[in-house]
N, C-alpha and C. Protein backbone atom coordinates (compact mmCIF):
# COMPACT_ATOMS: atom_id res chain seq x y z
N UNK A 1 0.85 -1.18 0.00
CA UNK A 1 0.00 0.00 0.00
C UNK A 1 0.89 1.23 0.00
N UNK A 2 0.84 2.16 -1.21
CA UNK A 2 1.21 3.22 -1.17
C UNK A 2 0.79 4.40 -0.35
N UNK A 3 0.84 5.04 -0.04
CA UNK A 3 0.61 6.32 0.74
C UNK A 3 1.44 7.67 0.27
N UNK A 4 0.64 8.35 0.07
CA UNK A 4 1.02 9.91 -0.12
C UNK A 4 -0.24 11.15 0.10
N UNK A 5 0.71 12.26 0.29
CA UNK A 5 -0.58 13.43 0.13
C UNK A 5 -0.37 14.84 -0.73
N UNK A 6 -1.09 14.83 -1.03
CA UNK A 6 -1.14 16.25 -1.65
C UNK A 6 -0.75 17.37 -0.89
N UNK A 7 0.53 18.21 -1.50
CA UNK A 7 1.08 19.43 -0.73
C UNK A 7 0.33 20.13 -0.30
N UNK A 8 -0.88 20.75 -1.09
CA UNK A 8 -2.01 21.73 -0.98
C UNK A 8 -2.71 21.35 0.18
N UNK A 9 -3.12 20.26 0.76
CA UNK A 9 -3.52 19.17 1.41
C UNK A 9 -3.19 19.89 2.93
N UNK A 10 -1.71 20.26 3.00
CA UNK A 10 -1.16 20.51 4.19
C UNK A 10 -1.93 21.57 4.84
N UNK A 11 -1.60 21.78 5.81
CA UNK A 11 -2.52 22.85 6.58
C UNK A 11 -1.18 24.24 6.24
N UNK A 12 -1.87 25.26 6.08
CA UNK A 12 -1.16 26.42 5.75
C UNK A 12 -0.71 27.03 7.03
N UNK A 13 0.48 26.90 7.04
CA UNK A 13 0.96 27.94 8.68
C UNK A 13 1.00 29.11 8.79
N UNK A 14 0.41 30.04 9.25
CA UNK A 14 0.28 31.43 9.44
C UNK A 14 0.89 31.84 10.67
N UNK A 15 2.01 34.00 10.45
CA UNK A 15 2.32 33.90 11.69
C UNK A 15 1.59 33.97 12.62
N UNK A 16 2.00 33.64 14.08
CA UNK A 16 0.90 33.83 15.24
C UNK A 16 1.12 35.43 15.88
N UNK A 17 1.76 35.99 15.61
CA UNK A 17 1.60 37.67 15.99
C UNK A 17 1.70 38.59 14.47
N UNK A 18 0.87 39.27 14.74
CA UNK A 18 0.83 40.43 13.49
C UNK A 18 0.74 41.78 14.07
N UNK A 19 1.48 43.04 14.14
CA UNK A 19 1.06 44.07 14.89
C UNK A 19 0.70 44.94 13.86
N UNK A 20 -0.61 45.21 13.39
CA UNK A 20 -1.52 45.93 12.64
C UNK A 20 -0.83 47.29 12.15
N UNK A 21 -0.08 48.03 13.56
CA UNK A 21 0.31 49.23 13.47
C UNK A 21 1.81 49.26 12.81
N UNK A 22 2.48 48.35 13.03
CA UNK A 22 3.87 48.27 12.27
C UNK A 22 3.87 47.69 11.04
N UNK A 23 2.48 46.86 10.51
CA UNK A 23 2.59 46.23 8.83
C UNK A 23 2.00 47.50 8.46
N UNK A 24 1.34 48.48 8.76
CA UNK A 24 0.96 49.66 8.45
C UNK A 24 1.91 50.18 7.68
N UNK A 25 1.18 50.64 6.76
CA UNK A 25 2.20 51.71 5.58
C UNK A 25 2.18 51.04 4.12
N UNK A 26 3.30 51.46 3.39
CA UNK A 26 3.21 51.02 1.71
C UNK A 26 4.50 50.13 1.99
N UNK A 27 3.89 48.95 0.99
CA UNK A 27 4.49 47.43 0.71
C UNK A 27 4.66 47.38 -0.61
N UNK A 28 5.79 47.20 -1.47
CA UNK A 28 6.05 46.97 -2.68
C UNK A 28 5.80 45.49 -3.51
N UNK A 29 5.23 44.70 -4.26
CA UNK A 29 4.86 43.87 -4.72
C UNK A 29 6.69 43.71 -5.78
N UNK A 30 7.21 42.22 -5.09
CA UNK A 30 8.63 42.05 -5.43
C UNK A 30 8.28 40.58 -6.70
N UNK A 31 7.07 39.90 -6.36
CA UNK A 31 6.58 38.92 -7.14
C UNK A 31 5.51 38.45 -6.30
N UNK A 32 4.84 37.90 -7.12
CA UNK A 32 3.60 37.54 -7.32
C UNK A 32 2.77 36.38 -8.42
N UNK A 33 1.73 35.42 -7.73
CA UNK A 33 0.90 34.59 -8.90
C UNK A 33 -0.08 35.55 -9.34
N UNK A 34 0.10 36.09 -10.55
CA UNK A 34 -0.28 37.48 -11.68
C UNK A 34 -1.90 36.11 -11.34
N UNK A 35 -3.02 37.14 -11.11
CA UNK A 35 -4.24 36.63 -11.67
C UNK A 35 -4.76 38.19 -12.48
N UNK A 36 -6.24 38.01 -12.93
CA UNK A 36 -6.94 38.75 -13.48
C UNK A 36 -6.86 40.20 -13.21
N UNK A 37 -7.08 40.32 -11.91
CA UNK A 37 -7.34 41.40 -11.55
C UNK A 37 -5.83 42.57 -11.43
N UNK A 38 -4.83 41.31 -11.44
CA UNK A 38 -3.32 42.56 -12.18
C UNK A 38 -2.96 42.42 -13.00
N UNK A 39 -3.01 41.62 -13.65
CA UNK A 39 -2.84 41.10 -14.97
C UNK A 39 -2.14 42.49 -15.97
N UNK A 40 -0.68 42.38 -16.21
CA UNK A 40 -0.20 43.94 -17.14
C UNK A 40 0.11 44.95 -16.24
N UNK A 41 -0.06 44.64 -15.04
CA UNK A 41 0.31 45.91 -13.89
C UNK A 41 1.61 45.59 -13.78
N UNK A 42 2.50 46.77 -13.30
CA UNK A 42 3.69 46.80 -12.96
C UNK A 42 4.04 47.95 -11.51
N UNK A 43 4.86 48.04 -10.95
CA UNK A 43 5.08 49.32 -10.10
C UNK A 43 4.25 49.14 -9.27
N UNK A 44 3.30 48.05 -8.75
CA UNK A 44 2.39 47.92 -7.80
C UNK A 44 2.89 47.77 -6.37
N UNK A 45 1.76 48.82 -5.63
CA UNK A 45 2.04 48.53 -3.77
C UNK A 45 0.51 48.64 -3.08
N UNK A 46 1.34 48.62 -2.35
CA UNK A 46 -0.40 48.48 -1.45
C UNK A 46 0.09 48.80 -0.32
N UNK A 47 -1.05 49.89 0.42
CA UNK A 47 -0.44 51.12 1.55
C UNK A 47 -2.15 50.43 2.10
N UNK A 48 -1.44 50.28 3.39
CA UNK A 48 -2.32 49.81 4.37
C UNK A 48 -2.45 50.71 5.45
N UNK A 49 -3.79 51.40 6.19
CA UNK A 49 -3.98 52.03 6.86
C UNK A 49 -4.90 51.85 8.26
N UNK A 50 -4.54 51.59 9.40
CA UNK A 50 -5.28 51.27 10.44
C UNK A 50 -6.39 52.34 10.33
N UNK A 51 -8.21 51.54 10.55
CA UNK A 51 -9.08 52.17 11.11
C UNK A 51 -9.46 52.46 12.52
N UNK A 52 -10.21 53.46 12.75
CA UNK A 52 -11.19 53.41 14.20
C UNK A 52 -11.74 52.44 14.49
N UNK A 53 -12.64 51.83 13.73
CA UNK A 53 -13.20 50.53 13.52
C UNK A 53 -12.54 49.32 13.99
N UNK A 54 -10.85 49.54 13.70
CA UNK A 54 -10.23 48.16 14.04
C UNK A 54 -9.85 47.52 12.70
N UNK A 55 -10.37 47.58 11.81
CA UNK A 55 -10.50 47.29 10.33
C UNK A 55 -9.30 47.90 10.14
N UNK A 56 -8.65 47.50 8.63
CA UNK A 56 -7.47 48.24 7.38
C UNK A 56 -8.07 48.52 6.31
N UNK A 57 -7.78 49.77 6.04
CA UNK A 57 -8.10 50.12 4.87
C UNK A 57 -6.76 49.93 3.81
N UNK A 58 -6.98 48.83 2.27
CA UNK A 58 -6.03 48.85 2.07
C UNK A 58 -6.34 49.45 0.40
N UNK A 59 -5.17 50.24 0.04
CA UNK A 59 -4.97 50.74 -1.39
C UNK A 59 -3.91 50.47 -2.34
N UNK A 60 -4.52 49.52 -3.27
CA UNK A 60 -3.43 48.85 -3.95
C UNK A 60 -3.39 49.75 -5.23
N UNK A 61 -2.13 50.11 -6.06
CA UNK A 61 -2.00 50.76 -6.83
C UNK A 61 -1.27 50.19 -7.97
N UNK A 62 -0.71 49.95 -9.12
CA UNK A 62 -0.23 49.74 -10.19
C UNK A 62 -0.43 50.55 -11.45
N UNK A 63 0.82 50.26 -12.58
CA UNK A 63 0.56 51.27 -13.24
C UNK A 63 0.63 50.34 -15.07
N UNK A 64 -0.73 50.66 -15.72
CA UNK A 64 -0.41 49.59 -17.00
C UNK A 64 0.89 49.99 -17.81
N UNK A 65 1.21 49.20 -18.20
CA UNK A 65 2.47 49.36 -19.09
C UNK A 65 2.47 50.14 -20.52
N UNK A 66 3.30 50.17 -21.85
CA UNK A 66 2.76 50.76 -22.77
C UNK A 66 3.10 52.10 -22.97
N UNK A 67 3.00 52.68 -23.86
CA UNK A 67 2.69 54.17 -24.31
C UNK A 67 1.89 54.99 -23.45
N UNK A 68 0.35 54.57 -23.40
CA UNK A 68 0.12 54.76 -22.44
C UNK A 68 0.03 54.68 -21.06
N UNK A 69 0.83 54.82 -20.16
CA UNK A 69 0.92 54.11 -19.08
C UNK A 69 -0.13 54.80 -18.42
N UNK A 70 -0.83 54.06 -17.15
CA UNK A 70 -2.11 54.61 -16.72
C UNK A 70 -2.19 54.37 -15.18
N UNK A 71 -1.80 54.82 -14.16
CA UNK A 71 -1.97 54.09 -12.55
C UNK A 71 -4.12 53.88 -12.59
N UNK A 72 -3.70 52.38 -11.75
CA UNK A 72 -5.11 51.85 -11.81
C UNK A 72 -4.80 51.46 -10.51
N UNK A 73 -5.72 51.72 -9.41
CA UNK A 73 -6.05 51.86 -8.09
C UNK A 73 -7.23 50.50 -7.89
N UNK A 74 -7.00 50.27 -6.59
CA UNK A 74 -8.36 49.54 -5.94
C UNK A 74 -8.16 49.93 -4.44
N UNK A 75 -8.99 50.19 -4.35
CA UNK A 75 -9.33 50.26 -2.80
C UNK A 75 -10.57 49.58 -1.85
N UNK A 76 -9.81 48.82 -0.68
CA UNK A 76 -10.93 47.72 0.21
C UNK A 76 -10.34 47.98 1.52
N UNK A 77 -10.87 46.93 2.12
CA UNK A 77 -10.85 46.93 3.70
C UNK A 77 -9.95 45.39 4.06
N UNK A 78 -9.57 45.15 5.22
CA UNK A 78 -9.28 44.11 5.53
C UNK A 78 -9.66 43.88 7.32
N UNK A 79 -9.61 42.93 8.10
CA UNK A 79 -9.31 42.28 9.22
C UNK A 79 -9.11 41.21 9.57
N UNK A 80 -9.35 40.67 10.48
CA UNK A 80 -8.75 39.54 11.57
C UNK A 80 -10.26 39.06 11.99
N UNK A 81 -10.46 37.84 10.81
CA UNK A 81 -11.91 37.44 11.15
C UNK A 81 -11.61 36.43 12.97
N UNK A 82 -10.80 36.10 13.21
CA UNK A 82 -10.89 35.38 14.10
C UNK A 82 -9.23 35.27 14.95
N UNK A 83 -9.34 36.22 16.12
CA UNK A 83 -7.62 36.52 17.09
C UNK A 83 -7.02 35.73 17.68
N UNK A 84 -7.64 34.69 17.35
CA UNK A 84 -6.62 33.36 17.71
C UNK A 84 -5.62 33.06 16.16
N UNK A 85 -5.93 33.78 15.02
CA UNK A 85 -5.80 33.24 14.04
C UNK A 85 -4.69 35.15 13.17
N UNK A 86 -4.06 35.60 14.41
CA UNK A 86 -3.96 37.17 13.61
C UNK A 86 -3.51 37.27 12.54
N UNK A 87 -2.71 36.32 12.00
CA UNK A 87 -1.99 36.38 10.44
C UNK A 87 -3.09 35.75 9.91
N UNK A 88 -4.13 35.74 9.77
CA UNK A 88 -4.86 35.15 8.70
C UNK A 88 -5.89 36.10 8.28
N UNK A 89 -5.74 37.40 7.71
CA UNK A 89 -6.68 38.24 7.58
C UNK A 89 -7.47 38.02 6.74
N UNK A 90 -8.64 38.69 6.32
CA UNK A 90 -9.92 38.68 5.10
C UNK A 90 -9.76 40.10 4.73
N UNK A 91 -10.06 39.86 2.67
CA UNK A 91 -9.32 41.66 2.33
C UNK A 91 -11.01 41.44 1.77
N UNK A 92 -11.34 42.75 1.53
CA UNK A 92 -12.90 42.88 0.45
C UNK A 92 -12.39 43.79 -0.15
N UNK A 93 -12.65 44.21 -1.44
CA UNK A 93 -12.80 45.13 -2.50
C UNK A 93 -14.27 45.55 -3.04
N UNK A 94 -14.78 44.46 -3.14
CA UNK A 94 -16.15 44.78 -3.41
C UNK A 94 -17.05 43.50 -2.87
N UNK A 95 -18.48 44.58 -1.84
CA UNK A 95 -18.95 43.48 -1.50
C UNK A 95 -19.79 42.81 -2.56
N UNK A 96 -20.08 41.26 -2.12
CA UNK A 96 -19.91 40.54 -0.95
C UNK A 96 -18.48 39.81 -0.79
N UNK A 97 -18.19 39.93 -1.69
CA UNK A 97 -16.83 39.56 -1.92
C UNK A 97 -15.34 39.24 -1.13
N UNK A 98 -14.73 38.45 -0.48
CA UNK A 98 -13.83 38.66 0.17
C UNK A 98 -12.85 37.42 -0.09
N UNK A 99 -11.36 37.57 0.26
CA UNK A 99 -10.47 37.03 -0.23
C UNK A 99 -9.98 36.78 0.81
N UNK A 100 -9.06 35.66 1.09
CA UNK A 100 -8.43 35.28 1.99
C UNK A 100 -6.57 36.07 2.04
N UNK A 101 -6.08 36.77 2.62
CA UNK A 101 -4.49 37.58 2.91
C UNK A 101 -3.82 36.91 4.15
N UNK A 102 -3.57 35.56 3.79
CA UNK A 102 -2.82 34.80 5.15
C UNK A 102 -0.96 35.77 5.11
N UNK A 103 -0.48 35.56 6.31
CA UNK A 103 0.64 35.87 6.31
C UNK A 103 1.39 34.52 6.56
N UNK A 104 2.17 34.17 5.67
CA UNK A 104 2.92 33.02 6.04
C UNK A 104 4.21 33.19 6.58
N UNK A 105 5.04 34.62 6.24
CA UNK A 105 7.04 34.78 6.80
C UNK A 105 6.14 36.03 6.63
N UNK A 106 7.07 36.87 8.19
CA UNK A 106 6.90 38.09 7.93
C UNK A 106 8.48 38.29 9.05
N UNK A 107 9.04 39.44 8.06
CA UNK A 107 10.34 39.73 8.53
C UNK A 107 10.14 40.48 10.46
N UNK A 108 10.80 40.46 11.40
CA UNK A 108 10.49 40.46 12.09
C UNK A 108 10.61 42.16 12.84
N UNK A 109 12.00 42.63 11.79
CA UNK A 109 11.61 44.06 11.73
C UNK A 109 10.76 45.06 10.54
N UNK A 110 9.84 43.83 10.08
CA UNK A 110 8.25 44.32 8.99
C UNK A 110 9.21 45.01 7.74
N UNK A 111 10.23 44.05 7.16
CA UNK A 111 10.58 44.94 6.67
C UNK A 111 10.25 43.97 4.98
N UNK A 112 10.07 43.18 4.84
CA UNK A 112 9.41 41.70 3.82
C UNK A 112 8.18 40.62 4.40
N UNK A 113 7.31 40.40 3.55
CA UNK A 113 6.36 39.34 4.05
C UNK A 113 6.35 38.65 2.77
N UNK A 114 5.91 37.32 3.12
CA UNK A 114 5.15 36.55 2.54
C UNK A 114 3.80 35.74 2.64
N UNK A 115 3.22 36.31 1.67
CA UNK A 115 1.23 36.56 1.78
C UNK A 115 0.97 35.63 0.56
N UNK A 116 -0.14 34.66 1.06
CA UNK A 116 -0.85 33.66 0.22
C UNK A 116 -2.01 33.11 0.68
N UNK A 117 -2.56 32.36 0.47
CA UNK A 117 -3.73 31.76 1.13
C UNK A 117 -3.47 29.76 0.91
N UNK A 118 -4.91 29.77 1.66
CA UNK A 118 -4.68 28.04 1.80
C UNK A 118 -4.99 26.89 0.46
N UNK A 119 -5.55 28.14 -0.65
CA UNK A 119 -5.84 27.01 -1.71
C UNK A 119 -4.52 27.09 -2.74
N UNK A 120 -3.21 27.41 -2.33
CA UNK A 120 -2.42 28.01 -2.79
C UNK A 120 -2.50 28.18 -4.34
N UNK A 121 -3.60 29.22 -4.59
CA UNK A 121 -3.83 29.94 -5.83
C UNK A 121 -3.11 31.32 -5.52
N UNK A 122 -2.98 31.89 -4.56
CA UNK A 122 -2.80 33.38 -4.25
C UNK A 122 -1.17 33.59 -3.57
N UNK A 123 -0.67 34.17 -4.35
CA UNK A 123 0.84 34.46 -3.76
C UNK A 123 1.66 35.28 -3.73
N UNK A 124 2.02 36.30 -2.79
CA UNK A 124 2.83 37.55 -3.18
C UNK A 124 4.24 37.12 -2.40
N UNK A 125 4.98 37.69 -3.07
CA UNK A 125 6.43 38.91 -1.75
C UNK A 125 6.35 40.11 -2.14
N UNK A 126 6.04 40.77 -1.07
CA UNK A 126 5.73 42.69 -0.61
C UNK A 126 7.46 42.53 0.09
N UNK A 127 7.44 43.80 -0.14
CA UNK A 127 9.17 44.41 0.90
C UNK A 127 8.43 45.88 0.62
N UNK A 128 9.39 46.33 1.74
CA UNK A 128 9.19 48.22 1.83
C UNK A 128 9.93 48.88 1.43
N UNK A 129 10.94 47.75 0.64
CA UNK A 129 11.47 48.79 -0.10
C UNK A 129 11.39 48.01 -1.71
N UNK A 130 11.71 48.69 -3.04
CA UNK A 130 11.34 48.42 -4.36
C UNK A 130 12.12 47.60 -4.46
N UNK A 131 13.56 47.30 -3.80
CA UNK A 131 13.89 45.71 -4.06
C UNK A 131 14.11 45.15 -3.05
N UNK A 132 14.41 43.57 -3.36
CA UNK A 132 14.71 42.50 -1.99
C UNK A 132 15.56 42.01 -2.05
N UNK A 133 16.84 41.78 -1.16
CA UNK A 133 17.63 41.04 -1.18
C UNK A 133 17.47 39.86 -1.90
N UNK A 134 18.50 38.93 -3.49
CA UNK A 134 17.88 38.18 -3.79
C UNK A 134 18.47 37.15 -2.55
N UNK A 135 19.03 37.21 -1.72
CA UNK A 135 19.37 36.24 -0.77
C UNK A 135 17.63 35.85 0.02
N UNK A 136 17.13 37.24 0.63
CA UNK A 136 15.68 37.19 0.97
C UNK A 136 15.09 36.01 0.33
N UNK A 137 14.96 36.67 -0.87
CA UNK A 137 13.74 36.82 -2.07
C UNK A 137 14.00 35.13 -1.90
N UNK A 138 15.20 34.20 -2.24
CA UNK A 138 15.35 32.96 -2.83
C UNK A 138 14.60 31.97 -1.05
N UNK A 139 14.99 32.68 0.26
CA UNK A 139 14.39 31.88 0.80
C UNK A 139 12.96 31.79 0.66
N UNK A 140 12.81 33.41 0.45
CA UNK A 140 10.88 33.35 0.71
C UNK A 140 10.14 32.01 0.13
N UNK A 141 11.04 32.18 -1.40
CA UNK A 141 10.53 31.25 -2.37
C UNK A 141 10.68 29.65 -1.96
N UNK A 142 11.76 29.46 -1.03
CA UNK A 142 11.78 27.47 -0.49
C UNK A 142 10.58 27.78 0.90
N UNK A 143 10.59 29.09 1.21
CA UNK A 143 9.34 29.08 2.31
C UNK A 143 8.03 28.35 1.20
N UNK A 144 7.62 29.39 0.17
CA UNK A 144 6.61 28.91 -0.15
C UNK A 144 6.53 27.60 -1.01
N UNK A 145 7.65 26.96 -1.54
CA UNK A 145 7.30 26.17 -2.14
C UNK A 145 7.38 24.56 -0.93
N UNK A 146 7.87 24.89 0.30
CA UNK A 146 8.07 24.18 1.31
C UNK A 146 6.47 24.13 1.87
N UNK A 147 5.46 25.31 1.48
CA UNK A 147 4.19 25.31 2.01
C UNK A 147 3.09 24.68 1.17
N UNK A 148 3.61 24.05 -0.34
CA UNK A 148 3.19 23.44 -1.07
C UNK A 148 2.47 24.80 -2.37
N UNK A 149 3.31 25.96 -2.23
CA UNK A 149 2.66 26.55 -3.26
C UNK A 149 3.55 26.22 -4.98
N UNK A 150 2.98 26.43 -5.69
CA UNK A 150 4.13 26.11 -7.11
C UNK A 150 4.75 27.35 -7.50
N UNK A 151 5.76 27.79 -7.18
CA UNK A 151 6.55 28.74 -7.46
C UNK A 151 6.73 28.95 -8.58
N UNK A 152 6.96 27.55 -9.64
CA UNK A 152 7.08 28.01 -10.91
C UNK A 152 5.87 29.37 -11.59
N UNK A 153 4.89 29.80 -10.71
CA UNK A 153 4.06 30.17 -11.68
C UNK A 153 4.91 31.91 -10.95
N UNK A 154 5.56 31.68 -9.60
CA UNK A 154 5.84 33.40 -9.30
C UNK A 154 6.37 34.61 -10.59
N UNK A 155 5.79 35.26 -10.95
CA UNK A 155 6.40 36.63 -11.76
C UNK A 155 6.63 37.67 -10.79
N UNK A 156 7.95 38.11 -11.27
CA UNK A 156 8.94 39.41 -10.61
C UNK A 156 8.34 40.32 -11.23
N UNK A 157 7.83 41.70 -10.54
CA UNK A 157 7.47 42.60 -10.84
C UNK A 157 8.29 43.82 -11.14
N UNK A 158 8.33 44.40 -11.90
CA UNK A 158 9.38 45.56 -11.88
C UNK A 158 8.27 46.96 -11.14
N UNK A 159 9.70 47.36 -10.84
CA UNK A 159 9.12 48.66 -9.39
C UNK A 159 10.19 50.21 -10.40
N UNK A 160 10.19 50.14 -11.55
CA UNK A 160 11.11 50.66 -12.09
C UNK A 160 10.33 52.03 -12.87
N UNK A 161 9.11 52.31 -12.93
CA UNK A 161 8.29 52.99 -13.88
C UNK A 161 8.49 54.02 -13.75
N UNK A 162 9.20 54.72 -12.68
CA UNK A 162 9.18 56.60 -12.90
C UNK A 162 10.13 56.84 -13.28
């Protein structure tokens, strides 16, 4: 009898402290699994802002490529559906809509994360600054492919547009 399991299968580890007020601010998108909704974006970040509420307001920005180049914005909310669970936030853009923003590595002076979720369709590296050590960058990547995500699909974003 053979036995095996599916990577995806694994339970996704998220960190167990997140301090809301120090991931606060603008995060540079270093790579990413490109879906629909960036699809042709480049120069993208996303500036996260603590509410009254308790909630984040987050504003992701990118800019299309081309002749015409064009910054294209979204703006949503995020939190901490459940505080036993603080790295595992929920983002909305539009209701009813909501997406899963797990934190899987987050540098410990907030200075790189690595953000995906559990169906590992969804995958970034953010840094605060426009580049990452590729020393960083190459562990993030045995982090996530150690979490069963497929790296082959990560695209490097260029942060180079102005």
């Amino acid at each position: 009898m053979t036995l095996f399991a599916c990577r995806s299968a694994q339970p996704l580890l998220t960190v167990q402290q997140l301090d809301v007020k120090k991931y606060s601010g603008t995060w540079y998108e270093i790579a990413r699994f490109t879906h629909s909704f960036e699809k042709g974006l480049e120069c993208v970040s996303a500036t996260y802002t603590p509410l009254p509420n308790g909630k984040i307001e987050v504003l992701n920005q990118g800019y299309t490529m081309g002749e015409a180049a064009k910054l294209k914005t979204a703006k949503g909310v995020a939190w901490v559906p459940d505080s036993k669970y603080p790295g595992r936030l929920k983002v909305q853009f539009f209701w009813p809509f909501s997406g899963n923003y797990w934190v899987i590595d987050l540098d410990p002076d907030y200075r790189y994360v690595l953000v995906g979720d559990a169906s590992r369709k969804y995958l970034w590296i953010l840094s605060r600054t426009k580049t990452l050590d590729p020393a960083i960058y190459d562990r993030l990547v045995i982090t996530a492919r150690q979490a069963g995500f497929n790296v082959e699909k990560l695209d490097k974003i260029r942060q180079d547009c102005r």
